[in-house]
C-alpha atoms as a PDB file:
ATOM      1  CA  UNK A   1      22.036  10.488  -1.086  1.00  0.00           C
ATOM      2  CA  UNK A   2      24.216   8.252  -3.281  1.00  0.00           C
ATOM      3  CA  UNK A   3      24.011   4.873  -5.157  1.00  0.00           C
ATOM      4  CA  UNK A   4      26.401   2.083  -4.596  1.00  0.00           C
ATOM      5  CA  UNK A   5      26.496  -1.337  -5.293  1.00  0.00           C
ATOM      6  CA  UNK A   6      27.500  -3.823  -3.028  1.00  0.00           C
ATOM      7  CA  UNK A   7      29.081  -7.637  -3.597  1.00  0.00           C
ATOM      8  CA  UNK A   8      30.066 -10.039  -1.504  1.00  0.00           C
ATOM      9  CA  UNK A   9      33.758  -9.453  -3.080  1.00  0.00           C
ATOM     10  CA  UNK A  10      33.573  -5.556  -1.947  1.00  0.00           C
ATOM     11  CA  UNK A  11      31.107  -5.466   1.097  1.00  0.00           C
ATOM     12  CA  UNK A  12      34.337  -4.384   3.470  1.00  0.00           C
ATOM     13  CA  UNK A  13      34.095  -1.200   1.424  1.00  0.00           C
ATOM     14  CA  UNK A  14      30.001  -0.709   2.430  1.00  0.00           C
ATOM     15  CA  UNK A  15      29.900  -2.412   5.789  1.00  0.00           C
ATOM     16  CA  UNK A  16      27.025  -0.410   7.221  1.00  0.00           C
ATOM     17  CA  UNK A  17      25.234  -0.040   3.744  1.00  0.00           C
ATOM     18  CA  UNK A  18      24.754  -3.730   3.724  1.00  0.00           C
ATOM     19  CA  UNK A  19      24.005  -4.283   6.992  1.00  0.00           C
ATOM     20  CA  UNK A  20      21.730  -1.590   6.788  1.00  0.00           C
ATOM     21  CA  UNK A  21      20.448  -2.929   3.457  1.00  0.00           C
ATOM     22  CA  UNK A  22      19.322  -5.981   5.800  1.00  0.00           C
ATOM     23  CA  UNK A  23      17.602  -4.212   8.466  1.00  0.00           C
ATOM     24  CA  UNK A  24      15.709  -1.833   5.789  1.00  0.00           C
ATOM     25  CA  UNK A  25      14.413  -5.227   4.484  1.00  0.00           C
ATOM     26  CA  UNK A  26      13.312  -6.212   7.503  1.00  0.00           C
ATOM     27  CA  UNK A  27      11.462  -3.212   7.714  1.00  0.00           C
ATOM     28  CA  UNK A  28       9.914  -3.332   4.700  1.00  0.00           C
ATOM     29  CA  UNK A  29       9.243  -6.922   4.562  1.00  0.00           C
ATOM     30  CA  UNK A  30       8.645  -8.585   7.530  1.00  0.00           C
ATOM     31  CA  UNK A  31       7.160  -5.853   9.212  1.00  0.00           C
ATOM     32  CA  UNK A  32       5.264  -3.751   6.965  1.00  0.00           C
ATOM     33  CA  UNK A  33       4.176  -6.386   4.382  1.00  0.00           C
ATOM     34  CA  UNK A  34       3.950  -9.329   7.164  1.00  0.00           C
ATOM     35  CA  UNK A  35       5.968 -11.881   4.648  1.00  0.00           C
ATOM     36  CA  UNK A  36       7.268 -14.940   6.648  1.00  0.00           C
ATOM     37  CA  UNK A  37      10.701 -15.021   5.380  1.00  0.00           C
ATOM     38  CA  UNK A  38      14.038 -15.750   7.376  1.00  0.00           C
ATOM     39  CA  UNK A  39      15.185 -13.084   9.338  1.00  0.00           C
ATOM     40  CA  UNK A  40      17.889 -12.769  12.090  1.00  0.00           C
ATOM     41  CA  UNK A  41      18.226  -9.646  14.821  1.00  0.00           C
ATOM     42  CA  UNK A  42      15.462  -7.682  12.655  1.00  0.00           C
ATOM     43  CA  UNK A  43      17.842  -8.752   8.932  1.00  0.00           C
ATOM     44  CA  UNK A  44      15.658 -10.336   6.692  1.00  0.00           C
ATOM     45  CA  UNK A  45      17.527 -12.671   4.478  1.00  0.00           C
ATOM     46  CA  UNK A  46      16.929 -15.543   1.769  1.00  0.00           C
ATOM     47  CA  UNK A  47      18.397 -18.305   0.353  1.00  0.00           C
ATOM     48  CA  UNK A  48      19.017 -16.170  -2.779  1.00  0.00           C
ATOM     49  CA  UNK A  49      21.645 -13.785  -1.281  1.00  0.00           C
ATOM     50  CA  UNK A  50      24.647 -15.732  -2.143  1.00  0.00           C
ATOM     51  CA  UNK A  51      28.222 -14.256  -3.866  1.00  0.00           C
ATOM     52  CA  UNK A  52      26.317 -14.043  -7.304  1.00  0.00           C
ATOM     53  CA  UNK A  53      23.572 -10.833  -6.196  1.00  0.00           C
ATOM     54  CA  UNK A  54      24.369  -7.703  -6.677  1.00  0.00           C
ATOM     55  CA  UNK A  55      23.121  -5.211  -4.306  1.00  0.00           C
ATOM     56  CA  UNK A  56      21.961  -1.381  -5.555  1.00  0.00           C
ATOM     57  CA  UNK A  57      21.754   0.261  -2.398  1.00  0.00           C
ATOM     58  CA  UNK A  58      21.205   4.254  -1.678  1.00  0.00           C
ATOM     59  CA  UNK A  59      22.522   5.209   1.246  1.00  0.00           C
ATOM     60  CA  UNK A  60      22.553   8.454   3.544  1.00  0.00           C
ATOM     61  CA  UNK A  61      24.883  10.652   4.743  1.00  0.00           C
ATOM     62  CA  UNK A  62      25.690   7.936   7.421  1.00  0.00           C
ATOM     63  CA  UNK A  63      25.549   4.778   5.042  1.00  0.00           C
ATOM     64  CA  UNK A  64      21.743   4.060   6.159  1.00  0.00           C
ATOM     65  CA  UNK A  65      19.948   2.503   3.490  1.00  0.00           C
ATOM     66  CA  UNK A  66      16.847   4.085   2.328  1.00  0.00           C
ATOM     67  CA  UNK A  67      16.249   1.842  -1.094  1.00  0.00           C
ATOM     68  CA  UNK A  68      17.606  -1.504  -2.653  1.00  0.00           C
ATOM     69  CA  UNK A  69      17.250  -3.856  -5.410  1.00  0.00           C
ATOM     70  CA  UNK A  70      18.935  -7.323  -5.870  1.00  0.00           C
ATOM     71  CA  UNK A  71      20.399  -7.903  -9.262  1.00  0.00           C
ATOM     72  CA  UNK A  72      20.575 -11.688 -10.335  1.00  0.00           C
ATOM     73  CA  UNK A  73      21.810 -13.153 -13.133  1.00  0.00           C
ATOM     74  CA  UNK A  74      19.472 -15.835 -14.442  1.00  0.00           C
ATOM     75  CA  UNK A  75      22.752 -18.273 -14.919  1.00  0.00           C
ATOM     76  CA  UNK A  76      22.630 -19.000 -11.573  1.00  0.00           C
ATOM     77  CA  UNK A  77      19.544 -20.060  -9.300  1.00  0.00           C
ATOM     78  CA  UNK A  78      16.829 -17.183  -8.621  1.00  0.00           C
ATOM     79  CA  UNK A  79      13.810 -16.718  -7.283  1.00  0.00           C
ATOM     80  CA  UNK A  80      11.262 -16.810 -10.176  1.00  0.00           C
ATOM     81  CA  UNK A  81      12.603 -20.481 -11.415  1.00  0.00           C
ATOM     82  CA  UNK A  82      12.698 -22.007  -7.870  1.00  0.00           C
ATOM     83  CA  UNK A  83       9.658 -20.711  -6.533  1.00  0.00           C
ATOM     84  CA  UNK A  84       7.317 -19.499  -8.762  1.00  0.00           C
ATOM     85  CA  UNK A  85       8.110 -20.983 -12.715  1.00  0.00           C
ATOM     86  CA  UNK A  86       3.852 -21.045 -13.235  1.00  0.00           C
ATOM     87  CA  UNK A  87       4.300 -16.997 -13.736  1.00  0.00           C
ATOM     88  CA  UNK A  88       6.296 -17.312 -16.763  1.00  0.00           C
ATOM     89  CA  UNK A  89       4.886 -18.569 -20.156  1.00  0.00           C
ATOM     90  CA  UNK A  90       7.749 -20.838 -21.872  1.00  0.00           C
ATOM     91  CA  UNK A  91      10.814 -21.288 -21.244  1.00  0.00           C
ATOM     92  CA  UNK A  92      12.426 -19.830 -18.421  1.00  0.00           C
ATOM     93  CA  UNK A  93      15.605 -17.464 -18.993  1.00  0.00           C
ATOM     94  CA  UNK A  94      19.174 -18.618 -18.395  1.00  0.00           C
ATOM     95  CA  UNK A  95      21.307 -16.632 -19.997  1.00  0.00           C
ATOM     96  CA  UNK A  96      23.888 -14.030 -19.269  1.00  0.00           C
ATOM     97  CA  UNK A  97      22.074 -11.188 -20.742  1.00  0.00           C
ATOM     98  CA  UNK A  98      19.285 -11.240 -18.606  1.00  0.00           C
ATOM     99  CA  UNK A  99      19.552 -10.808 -14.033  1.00  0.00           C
ATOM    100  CA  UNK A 100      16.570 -11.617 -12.251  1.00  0.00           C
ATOM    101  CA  UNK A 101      15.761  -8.051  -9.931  1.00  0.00           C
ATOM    102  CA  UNK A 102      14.122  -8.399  -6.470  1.00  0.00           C
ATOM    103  CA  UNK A 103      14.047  -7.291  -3.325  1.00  0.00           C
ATOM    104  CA  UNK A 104      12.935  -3.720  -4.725  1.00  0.00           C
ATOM    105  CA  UNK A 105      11.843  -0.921  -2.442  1.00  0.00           C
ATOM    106  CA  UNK A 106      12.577   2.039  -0.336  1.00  0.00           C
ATOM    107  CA  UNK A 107      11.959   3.127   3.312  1.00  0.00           C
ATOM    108  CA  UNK A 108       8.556   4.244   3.557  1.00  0.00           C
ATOM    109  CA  UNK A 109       9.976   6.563   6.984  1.00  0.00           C
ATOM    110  CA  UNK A 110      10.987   9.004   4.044  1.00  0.00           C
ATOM    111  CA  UNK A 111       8.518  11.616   2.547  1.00  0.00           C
ATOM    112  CA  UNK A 112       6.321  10.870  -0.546  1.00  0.00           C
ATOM    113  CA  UNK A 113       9.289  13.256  -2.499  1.00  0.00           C
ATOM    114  CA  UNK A 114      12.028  11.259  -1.050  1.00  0.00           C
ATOM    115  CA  UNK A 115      10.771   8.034  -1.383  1.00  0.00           C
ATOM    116  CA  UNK A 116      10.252   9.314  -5.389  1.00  0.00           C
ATOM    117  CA  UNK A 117      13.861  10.217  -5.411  1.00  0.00           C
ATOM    118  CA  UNK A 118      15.155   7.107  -3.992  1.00  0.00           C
ATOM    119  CA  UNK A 119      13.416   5.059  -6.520  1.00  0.00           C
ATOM    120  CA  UNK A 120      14.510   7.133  -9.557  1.00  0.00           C
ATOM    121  CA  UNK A 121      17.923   6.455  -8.352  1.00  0.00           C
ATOM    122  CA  UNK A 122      17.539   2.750  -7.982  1.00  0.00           C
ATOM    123  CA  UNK A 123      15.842   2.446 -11.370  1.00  0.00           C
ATOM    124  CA  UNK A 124      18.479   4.641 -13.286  1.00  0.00           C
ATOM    125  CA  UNK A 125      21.358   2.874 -11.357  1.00  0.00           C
ATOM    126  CA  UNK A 126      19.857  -0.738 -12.394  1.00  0.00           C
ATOM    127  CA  UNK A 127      20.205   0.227 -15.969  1.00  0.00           C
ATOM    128  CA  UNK A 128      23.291   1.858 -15.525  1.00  0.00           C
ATOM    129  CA  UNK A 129      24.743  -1.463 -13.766  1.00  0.00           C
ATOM    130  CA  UNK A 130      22.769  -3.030 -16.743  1.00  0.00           C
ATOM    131  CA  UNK A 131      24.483  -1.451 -19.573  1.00  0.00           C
ATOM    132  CA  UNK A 132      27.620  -1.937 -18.294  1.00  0.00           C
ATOM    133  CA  UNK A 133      27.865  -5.411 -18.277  1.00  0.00           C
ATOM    134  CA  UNK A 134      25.802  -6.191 -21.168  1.00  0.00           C
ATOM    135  CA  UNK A 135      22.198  -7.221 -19.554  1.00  0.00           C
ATOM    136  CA  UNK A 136      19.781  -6.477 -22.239  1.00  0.00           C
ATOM    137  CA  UNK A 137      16.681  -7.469 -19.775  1.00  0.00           C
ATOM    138  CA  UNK A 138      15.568  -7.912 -15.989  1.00  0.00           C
ATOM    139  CA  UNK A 139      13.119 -10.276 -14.781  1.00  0.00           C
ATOM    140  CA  UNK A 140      10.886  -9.118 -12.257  1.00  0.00           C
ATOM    141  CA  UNK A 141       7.854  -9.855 -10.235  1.00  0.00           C
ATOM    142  CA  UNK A 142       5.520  -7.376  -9.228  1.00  0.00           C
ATOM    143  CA  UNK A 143       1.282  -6.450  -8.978  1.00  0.00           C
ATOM    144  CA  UNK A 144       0.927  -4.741 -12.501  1.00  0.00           C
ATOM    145  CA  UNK A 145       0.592  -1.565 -11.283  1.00  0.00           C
ATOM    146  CA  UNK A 146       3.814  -0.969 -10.295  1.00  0.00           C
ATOM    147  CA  UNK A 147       5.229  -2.008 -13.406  1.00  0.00           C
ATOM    148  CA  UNK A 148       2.716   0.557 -15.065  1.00  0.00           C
ATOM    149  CA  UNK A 149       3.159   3.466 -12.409  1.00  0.00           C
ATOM    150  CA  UNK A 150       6.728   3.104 -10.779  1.00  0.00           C
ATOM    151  CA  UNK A 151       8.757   1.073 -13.511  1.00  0.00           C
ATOM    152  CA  UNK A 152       7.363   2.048 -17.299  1.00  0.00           C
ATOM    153  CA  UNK A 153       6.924   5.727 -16.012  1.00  0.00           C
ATOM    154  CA  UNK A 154      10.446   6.225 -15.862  1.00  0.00           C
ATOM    155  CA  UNK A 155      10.584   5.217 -19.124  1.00  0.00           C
ATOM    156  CA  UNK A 156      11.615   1.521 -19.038  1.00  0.00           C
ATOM    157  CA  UNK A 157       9.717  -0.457 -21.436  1.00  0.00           C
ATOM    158  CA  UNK A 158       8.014  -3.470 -19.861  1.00  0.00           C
ATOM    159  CA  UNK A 159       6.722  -6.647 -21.428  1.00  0.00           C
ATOM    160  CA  UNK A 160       5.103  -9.322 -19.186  1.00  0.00           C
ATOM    161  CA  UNK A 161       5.876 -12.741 -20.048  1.00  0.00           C
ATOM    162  CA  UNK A 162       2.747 -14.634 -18.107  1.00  0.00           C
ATOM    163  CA  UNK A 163      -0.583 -14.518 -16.258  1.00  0.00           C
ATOM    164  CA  UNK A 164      -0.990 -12.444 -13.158  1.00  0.00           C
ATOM    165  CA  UNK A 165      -1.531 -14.569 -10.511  1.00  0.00           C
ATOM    166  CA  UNK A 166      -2.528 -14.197  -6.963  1.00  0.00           C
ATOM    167  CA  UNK A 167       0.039 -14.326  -3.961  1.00  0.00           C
ATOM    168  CA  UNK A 168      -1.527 -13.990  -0.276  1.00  0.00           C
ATOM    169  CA  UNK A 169      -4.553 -11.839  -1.761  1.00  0.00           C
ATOM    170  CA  UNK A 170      -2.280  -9.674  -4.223  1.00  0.00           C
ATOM    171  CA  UNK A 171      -1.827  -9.417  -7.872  1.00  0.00           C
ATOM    172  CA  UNK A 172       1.395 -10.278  -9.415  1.00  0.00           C
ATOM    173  CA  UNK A 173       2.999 -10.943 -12.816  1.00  0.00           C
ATOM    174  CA  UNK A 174       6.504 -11.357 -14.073  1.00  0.00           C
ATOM    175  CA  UNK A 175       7.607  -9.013 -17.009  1.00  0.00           C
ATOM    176  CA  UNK A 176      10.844  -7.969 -18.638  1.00  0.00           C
ATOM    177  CA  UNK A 177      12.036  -4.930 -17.709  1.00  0.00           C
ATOM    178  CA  UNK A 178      14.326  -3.830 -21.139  1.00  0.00           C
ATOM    179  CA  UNK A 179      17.922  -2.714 -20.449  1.00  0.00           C
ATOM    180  CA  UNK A 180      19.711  -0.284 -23.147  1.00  0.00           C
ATOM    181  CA  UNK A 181      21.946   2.614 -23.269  1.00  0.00           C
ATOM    182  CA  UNK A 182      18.469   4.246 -25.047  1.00  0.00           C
ATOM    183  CA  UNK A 183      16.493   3.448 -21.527  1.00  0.00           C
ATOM    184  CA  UNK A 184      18.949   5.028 -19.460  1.00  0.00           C
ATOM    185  CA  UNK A 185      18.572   7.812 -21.081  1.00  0.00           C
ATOM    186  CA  UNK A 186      15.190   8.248 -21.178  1.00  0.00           C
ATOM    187  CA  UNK A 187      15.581   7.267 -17.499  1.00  0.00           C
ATOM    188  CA  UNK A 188      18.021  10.210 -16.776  1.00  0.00           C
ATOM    189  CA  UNK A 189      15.895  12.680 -18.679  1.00  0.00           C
ATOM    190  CA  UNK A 190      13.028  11.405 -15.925  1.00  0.00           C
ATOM    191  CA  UNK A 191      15.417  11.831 -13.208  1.00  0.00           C
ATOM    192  CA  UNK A 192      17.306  14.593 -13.971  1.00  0.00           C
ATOM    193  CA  UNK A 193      20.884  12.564 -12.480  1.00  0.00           C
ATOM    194  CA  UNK A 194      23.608  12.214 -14.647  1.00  0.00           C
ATOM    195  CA  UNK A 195      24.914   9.395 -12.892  1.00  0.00           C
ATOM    196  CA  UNK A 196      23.257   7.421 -10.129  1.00  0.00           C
ATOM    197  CA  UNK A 197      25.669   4.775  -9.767  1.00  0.00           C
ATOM    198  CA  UNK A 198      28.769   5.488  -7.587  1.00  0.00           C
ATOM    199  CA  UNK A 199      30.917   2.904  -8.079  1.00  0.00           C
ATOM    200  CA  UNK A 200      30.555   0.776 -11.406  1.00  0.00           C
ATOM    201  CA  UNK A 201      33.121  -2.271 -12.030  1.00  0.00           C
ATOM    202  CA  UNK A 202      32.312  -4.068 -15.079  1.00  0.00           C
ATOM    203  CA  UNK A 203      32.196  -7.910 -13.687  1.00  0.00           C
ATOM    204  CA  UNK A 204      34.753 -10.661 -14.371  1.00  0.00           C
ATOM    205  CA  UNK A 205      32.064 -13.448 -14.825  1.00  0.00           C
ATOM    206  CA  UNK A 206      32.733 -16.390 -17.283  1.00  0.00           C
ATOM    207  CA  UNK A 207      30.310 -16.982 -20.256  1.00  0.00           C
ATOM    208  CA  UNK A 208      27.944 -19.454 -19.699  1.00  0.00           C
ATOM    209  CA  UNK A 209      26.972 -22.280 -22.292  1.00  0.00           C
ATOM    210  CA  UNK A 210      24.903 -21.252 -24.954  1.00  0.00           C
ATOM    211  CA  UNK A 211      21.126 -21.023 -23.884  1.00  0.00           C
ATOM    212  CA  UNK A 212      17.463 -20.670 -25.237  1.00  0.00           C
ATOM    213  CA  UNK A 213      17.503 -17.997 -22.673  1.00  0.00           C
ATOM    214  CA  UNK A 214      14.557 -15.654 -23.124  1.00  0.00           C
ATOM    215  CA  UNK A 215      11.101 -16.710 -21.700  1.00  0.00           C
ATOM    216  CA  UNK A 216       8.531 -16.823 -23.810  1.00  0.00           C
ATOM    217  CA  UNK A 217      10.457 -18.110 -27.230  1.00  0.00           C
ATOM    218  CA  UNK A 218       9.263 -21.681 -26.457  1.00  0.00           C
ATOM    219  CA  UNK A 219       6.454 -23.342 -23.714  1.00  0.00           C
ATOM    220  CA  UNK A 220       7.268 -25.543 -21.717  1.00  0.00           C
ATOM    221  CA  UNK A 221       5.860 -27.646 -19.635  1.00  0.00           C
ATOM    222  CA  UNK A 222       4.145 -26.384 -16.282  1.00  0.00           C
ATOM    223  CA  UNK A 223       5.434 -27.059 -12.837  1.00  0.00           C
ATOM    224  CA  UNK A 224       3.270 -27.448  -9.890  1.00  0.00           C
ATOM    225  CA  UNK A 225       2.795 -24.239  -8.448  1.00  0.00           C
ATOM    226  CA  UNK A 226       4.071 -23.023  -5.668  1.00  0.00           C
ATOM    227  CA  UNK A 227       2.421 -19.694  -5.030  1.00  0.00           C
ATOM    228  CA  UNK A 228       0.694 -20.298  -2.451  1.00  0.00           C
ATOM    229  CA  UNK A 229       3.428 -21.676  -0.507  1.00  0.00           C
ATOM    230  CA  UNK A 230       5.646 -19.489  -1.454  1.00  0.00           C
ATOM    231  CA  UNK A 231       6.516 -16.597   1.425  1.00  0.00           C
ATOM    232  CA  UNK A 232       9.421 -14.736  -0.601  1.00  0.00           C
ATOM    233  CA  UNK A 233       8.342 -10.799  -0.744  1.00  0.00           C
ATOM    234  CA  UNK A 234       8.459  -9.157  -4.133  1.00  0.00           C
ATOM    235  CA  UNK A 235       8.906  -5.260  -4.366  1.00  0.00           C
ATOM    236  CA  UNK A 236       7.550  -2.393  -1.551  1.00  0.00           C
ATOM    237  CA  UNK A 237       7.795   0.511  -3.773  1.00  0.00           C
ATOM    238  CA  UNK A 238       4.553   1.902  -2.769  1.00  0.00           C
END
């Protein structure tokens, strides 16, 4: 297995990776989890994937995709501040330093062993993506447990930043998932991989104007919420 991650700038490099990235959400998504999100010839899709995401993808021997995340940087729209603002208390981030991640989760076809490997590597090669071009925090959404048992067990510190909430019967929260060169390596020494990532290129991306940035320095005031109409899948890292 390897990590690589894919842009819209180098996808002729990872052809099948990324359309295999689509199918495996698919899989994971609309079939196992039931979401009602687009989809197209079994490729699930959003109105999130634009030239801005970032794609950690680990791939077979034959470029299949067993496990993805999207990376997201909070300067540009994401999913938490369009659809679901109520989980965060205060302001919401927009700032360089911190990428919304989604779309987490590997291909539950693989044994409980690989499926443990493939997340390792998608969790080390987040922060390795992180630490090279400066993120200091992810946003995610996820139920709690898997923050607990799946993300702060491989030694990522997590701090939520609002209420759990329910979404179609489940439990979720967002939190901040801390990005430093002292994560990774407690993340390595969890994994045992030197390097996930195959192919990091530090980003040409312009600064953006100064921010408040982090949730939870300020409140502000709530926007209707739109959990319950909300049909964008979170993470399927069981």
């Amino acid at each position: 297995m390897r990590t690589v991650a894919v842009r819209w700038d180098n996808v002729h490099q990872h052809g099948e990776a990324w359309i295999s990235h689509h199918r495996l959400r698919y899989r994971m998504f609309v079939e196992r989890q039931g979401w009602s999100v687009p989809h197209y010839q079994r490729m699930e899709y959003d109105e999130f994937d634009t030239p801005a995401a970032t794609y950690i993808i680990v791939v077979d021997e034959r470029d299949q995709a067993l496990g993805t995340a999207r990376l997201i940087p909070t300067t540009r729209p994401y999913m938490v501040e369009s659809l679901w603002p109520d989980l965060v208390d205060g302001l919401l981030p927009h700032a360089d330093q911190v990428w919304e991640a989604s779309r987490f989760g590997c291909d539950r076809a693989l044994g409980a062993g690989g499926r443990r490997r493939v997340i390792g590597q998608l969790i080390q090669a987040c922060q390795e993506f992180g630490v090279a071009h400066g993120i200091t925090s992810y946003l995610g959404v996820m139920p709690p447990w898997v923050f607990q048992t799946v993300i702060a067990a491989h030694g990522c510190p997590v701090r939520p930043l609002g209420p759990a909430l329910s979404l179609q019967g489940h439990a979720i929260e967002a939190a901040a998932i801390e990005v430093s060169p002292a994560v990774l390596a407690r993340v390595r020494a969890h994994t045992g991989l030197r390097q996930a990532l195959e192919n990091i290129e530090v980003l040409d991306v312009a600064p953006s104007a100064p921010s408040l940035a982090v949730a939870g320095d300020a409140v502000a005031a709530p926007e209707p919420s739109r959990l319950a109409a909300s049909t964008s899948p979170l993470v399927d890292a069981h």
